[in-house]
PDB file of N, CA and C in Angstrom:
ATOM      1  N   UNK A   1      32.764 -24.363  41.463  1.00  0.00           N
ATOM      2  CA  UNK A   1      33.477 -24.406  40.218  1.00  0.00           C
ATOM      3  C   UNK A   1      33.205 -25.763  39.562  1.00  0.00           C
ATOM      4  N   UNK A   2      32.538 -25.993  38.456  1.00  0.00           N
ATOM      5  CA  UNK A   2      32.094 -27.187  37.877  1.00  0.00           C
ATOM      6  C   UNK A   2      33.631 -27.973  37.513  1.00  0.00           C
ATOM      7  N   UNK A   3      33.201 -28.926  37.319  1.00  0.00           N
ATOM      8  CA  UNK A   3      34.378 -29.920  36.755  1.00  0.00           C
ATOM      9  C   UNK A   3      33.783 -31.101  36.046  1.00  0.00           C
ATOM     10  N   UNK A   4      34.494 -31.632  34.948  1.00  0.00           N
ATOM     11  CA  UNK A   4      34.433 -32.251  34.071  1.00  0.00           C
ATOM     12  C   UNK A   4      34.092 -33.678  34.572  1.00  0.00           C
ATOM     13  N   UNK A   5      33.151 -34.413  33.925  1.00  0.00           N
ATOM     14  CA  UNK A   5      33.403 -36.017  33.896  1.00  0.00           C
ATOM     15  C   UNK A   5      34.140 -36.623  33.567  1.00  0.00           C
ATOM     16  N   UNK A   6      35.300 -36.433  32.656  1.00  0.00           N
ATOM     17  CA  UNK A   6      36.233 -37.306  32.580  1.00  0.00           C
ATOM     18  C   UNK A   6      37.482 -37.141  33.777  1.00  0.00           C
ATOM     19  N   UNK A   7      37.268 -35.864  34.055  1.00  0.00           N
ATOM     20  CA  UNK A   7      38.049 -35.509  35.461  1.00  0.00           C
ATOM     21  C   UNK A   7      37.427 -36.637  36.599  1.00  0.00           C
ATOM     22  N   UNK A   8      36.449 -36.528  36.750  1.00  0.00           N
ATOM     23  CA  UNK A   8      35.675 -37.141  38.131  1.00  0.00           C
ATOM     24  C   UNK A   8      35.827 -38.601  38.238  1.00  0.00           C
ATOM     25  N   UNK A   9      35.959 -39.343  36.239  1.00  0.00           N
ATOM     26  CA  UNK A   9      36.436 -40.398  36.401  1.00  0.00           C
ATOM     27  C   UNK A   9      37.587 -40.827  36.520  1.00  0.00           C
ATOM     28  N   UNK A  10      38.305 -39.858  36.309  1.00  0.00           N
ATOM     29  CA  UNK A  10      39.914 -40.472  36.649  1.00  0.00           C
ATOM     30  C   UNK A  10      40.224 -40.405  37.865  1.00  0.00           C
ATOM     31  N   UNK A  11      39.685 -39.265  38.622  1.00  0.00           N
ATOM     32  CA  UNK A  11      40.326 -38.900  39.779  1.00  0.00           C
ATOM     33  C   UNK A  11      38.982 -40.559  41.167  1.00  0.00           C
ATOM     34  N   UNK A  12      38.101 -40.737  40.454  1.00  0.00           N
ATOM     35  CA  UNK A  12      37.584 -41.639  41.393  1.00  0.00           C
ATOM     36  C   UNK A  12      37.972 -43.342  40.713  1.00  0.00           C
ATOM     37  N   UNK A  13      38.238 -43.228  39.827  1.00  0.00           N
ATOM     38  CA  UNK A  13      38.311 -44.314  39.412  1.00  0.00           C
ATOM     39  C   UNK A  13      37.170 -45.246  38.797  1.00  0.00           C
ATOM     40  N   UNK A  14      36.247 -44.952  38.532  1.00  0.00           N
ATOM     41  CA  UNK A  14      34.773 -45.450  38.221  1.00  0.00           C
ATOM     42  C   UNK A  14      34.102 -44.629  36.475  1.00  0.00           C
ATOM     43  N   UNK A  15      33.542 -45.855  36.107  1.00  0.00           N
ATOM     44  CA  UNK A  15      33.310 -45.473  34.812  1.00  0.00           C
ATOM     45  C   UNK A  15      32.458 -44.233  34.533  1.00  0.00           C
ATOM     46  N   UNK A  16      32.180 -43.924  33.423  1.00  0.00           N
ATOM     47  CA  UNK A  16      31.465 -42.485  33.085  1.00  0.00           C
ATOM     48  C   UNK A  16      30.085 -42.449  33.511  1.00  0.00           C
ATOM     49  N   UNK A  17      29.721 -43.697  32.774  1.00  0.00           N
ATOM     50  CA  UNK A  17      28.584 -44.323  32.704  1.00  0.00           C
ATOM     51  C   UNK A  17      28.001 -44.570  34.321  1.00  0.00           C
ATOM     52  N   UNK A  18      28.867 -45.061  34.935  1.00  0.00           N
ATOM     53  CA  UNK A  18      28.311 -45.396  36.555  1.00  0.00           C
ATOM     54  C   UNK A  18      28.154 -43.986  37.132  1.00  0.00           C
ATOM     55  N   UNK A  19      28.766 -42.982  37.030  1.00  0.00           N
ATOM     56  CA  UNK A  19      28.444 -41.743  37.597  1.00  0.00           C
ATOM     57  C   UNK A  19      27.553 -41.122  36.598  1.00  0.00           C
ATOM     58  N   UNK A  20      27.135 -41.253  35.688  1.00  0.00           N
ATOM     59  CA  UNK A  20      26.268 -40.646  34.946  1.00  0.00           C
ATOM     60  C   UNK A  20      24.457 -41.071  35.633  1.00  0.00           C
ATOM     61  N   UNK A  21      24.612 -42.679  35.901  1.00  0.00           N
ATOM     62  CA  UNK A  21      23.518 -43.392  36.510  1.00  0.00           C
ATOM     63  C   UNK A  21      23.440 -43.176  37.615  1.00  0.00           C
ATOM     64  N   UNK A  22      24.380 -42.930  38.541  1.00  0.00           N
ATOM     65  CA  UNK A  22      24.129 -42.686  39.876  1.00  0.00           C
ATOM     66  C   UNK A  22      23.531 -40.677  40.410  1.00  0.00           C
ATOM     67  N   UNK A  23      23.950 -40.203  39.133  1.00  0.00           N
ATOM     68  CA  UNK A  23      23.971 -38.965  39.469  1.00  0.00           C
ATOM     69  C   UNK A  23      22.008 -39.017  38.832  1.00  0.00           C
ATOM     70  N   UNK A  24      21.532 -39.916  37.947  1.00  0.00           N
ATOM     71  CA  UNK A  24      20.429 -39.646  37.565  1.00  0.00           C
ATOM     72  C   UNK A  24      19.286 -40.243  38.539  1.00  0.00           C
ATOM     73  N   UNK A  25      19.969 -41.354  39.231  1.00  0.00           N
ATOM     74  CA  UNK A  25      18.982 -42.084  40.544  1.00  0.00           C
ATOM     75  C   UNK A  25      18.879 -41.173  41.418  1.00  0.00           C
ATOM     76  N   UNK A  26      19.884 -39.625  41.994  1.00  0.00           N
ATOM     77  CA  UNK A  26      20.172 -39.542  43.071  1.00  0.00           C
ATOM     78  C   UNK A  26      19.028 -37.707  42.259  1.00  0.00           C
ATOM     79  N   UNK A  27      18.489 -38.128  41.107  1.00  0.00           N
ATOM     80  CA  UNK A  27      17.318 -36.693  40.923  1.00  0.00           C
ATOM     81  C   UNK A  27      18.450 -35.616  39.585  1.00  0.00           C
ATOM     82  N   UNK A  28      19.643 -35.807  39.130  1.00  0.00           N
ATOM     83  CA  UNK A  28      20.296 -34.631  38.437  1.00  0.00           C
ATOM     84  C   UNK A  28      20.002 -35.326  36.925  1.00  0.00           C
ATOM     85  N   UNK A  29      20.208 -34.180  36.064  1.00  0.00           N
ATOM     86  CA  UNK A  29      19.864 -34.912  34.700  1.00  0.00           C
ATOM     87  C   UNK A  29      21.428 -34.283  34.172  1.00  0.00           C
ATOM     88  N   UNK A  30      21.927 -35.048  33.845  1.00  0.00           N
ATOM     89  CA  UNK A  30      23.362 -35.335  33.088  1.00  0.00           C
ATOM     90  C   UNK A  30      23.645 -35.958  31.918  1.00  0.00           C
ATOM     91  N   UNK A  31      24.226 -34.918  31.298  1.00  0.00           N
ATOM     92  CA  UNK A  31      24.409 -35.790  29.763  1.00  0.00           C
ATOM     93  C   UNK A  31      25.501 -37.091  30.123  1.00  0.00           C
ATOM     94  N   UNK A  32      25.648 -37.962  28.693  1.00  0.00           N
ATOM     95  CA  UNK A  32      26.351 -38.954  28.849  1.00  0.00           C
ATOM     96  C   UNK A  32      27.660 -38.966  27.850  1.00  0.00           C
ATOM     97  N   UNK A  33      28.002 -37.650  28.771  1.00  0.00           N
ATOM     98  CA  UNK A  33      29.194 -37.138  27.623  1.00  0.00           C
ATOM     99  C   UNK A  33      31.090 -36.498  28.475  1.00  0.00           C
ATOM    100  N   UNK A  34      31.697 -36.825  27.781  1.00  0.00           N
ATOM    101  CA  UNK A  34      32.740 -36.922  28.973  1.00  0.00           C
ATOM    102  C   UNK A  34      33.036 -35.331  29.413  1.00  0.00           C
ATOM    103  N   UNK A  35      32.677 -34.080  28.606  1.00  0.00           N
ATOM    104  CA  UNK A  35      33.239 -33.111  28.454  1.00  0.00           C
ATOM    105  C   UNK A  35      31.812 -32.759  29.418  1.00  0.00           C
ATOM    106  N   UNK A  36      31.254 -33.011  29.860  1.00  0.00           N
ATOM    107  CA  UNK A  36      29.876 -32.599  30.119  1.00  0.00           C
ATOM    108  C   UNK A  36      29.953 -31.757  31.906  1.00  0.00           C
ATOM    109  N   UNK A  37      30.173 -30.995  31.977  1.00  0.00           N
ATOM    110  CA  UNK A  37      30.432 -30.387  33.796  1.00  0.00           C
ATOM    111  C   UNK A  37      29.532 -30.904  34.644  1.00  0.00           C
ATOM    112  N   UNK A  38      29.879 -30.952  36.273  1.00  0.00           N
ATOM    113  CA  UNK A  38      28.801 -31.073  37.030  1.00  0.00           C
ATOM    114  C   UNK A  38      29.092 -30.077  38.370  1.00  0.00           C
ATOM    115  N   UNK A  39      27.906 -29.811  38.845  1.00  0.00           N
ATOM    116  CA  UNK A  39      28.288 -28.671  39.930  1.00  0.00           C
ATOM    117  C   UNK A  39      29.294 -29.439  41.188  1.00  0.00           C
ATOM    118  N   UNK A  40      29.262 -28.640  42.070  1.00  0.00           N
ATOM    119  CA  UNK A  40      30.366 -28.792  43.425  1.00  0.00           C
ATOM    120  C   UNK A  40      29.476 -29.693  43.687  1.00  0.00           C
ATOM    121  N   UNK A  41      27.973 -29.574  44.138  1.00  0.00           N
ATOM    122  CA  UNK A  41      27.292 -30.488  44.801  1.00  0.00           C
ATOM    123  C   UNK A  41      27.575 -32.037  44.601  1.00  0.00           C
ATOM    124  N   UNK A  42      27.250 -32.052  42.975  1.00  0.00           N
ATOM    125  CA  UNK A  42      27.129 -33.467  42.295  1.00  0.00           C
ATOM    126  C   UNK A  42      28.592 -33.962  42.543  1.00  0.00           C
ATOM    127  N   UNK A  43      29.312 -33.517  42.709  1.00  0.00           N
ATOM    128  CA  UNK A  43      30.885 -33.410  42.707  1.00  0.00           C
ATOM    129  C   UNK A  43      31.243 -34.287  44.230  1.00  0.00           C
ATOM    130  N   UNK A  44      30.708 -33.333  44.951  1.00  0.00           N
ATOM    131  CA  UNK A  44      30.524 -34.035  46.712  1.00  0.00           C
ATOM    132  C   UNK A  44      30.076 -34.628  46.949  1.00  0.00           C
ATOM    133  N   UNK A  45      28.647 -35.288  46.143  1.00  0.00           N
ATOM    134  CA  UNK A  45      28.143 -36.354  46.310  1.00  0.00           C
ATOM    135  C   UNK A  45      28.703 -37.693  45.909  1.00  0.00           C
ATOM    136  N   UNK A  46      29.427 -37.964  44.707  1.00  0.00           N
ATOM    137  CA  UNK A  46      30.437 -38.344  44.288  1.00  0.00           C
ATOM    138  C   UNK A  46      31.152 -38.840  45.217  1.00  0.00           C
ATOM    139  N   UNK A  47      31.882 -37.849  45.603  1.00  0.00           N
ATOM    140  CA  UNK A  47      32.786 -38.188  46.721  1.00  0.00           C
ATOM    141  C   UNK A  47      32.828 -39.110  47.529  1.00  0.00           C
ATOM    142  N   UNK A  48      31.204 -38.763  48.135  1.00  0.00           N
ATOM    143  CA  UNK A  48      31.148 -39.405  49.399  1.00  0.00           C
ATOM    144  C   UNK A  48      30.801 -40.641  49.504  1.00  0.00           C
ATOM    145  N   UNK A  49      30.217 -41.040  47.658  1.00  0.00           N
ATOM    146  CA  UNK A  49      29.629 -42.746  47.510  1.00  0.00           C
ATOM    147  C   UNK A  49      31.206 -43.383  46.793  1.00  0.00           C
ATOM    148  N   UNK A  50      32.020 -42.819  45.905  1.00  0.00           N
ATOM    149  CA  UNK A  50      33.030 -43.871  45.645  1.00  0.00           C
ATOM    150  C   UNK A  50      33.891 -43.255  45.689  1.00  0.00           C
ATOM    151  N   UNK A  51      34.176 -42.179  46.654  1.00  0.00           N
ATOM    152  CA  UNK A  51      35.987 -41.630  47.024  1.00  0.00           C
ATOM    153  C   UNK A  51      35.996 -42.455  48.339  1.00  0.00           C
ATOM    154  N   UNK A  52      36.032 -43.638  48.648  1.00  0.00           N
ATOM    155  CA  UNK A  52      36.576 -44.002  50.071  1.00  0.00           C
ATOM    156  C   UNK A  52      38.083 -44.399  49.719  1.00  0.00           C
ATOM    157  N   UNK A  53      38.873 -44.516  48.525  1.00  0.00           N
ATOM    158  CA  UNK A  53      40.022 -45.209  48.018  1.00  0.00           C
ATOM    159  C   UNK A  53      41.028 -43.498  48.138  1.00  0.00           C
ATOM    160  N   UNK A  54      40.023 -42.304  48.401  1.00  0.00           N
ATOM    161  CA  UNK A  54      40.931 -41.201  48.020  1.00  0.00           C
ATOM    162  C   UNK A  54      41.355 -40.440  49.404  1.00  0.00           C
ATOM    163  N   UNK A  55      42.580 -40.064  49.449  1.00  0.00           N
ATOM    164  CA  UNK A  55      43.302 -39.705  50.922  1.00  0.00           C
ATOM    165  C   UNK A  55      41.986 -38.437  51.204  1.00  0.00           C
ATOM    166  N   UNK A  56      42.092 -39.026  52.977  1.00  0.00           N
ATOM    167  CA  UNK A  56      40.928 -37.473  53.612  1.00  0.00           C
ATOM    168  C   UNK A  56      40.742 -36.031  52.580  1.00  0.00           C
ATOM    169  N   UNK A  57      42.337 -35.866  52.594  1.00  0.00           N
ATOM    170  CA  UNK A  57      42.458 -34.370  52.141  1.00  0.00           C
ATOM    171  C   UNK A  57      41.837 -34.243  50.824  1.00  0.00           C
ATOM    172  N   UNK A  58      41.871 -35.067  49.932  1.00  0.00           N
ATOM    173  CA  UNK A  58      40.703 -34.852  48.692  1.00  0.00           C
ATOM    174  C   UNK A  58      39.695 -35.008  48.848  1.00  0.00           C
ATOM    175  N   UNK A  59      38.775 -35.871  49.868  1.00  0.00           N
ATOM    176  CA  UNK A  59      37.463 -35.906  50.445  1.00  0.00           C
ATOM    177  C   UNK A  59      37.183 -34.681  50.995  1.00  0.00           C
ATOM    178  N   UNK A  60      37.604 -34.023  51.787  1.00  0.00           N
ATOM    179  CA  UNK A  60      37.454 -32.849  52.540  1.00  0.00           C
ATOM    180  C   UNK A  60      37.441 -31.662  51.708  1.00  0.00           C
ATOM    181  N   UNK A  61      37.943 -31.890  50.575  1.00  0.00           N
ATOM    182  CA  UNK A  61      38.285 -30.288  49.463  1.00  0.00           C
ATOM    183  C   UNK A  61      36.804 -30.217  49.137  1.00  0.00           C
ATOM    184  N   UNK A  62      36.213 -32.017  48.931  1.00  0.00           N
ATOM    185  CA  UNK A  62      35.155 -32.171  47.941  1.00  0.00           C
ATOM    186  C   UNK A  62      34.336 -31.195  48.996  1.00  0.00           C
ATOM    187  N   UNK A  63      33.956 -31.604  49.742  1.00  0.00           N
ATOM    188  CA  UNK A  63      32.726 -30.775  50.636  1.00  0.00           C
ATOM    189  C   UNK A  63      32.901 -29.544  51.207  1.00  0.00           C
ATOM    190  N   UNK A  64      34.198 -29.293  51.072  1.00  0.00           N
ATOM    191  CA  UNK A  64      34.622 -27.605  51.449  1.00  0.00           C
ATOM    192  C   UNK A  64      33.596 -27.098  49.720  1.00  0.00           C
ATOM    193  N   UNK A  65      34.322 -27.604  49.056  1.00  0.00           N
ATOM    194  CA  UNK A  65      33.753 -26.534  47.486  1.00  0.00           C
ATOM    195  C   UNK A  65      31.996 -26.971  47.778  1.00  0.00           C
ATOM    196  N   UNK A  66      31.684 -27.710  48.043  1.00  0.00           N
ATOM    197  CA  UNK A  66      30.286 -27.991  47.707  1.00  0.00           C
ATOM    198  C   UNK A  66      29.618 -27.058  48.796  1.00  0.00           C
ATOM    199  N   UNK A  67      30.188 -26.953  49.775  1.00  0.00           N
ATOM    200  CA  UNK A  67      29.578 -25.819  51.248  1.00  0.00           C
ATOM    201  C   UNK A  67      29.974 -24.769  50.499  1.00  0.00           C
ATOM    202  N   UNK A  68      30.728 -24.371  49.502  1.00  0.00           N
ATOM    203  CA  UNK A  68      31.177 -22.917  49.030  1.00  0.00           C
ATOM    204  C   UNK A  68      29.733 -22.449  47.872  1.00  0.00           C
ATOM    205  N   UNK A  69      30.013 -23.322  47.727  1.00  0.00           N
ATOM    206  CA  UNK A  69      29.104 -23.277  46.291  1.00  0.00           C
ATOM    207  C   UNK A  69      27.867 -22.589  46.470  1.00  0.00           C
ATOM    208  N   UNK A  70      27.199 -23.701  47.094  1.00  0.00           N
ATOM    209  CA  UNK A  70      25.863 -23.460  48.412  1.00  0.00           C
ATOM    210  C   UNK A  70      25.686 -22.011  49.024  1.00  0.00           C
ATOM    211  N   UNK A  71      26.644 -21.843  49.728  1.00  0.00           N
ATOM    212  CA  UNK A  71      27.025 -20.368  50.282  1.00  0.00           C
ATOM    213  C   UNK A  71      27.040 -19.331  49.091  1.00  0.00           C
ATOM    214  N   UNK A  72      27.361 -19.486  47.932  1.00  0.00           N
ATOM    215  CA  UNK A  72      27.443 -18.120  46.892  1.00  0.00           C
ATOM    216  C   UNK A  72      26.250 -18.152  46.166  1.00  0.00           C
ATOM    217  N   UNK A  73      25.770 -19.379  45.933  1.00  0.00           N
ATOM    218  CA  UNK A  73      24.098 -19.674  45.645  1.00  0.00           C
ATOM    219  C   UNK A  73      23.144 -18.555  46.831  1.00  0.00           C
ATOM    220  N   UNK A  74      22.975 -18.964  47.696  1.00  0.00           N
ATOM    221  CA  UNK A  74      22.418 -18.027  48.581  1.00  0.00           C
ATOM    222  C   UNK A  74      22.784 -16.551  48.869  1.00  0.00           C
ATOM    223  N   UNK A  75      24.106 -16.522  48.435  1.00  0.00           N
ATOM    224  CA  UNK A  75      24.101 -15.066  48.200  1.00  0.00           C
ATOM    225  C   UNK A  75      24.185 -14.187  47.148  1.00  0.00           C
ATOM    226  N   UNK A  76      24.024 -15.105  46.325  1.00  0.00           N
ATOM    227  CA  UNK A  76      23.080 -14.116  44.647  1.00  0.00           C
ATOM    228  C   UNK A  76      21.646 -14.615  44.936  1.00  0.00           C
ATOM    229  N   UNK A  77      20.963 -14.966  45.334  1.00  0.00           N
ATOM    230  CA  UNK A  77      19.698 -15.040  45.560  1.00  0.00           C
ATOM    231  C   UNK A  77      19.469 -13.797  46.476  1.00  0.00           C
ATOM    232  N   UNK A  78      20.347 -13.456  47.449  1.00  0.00           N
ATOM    233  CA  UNK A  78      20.042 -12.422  48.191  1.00  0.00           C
ATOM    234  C   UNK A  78      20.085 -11.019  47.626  1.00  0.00           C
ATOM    235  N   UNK A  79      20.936 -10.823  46.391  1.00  0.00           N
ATOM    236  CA  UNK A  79      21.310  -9.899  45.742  1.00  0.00           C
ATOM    237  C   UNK A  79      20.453  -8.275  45.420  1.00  0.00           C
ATOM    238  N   UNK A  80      20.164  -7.741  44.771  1.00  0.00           N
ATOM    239  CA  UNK A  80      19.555  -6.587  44.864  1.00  0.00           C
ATOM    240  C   UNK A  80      19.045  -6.174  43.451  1.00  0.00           C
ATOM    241  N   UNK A  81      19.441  -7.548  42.799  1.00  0.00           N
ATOM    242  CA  UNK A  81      19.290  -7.133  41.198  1.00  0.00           C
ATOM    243  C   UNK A  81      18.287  -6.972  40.469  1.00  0.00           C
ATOM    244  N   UNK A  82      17.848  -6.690  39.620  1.00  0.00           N
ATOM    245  CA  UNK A  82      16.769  -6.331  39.097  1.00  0.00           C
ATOM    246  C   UNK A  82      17.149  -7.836  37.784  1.00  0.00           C
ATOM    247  N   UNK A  83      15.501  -8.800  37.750  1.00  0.00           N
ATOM    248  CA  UNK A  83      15.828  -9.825  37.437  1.00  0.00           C
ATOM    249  C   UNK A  83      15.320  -9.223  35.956  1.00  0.00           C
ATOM    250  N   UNK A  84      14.929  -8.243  35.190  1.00  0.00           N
ATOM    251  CA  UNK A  84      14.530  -8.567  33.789  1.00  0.00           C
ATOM    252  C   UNK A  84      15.720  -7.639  33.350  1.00  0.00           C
ATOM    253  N   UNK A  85      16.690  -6.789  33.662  1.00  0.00           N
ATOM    254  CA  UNK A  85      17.928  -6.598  33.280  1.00  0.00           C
ATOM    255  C   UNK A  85      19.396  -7.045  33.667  1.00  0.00           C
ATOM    256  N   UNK A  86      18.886  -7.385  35.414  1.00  0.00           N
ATOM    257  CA  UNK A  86      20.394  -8.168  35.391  1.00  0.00           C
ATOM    258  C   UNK A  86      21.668  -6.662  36.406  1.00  0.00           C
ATOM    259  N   UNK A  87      20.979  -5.717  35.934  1.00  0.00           N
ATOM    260  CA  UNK A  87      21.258  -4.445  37.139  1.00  0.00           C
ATOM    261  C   UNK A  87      21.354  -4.443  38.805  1.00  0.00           C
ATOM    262  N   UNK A  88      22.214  -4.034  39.460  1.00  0.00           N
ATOM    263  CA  UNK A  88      21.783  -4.047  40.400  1.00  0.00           C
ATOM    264  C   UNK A  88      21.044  -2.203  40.463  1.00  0.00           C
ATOM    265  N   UNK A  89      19.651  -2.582  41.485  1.00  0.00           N
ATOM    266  CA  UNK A  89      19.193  -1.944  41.836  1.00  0.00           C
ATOM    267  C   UNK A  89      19.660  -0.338  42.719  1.00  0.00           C
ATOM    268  N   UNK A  90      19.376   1.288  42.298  1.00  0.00           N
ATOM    269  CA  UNK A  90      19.471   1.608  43.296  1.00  0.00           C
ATOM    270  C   UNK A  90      18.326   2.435  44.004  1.00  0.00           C
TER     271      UNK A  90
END
């Protein structure tokens, strides 16, 4: 479930701008805009470089959603659909 940058900065405490740069060193291309979403991944990665100030239990949500994410990624890739309509196949 994506979530907002101005969310990510309040809840870590770190400017827009510093997660905008860190998310572009670490390979993601991100606008530099507060309304702008980022996946679970970018989200957990986050986490794990400037949530050390945030109790376990919000560290731990971060990488539960980012293992979720991952997991539903791989299972629409597995899917049965027919990719030039979007159907599933029977």
């Amino acid at each position: 479930m994506p979530i907002k940058l101005i969310q990510v900065q309040r809840k870590l405490n770190v400017g827009i701008n510093t997660v905008v740069e860190f998310l572009h060193r670490n390979g993601f291309s991100v606008e530099d805009n507060p309304n702008t979403r980022i996946s679970d991944e970018q989200y957990a990665l986050l986490v794990k470089e400037f949530g050390k100030d945030l109790p376990e239990k919000d560290r731990n949500f971060a990488a539960d959603r980012a293992e979720r994410g991952s997991f539903c990624e791989r299972r629409e890739d597995r899917g049965n659909k027919d990719s030039d309509t979007g159907r599933i196949q029977t």
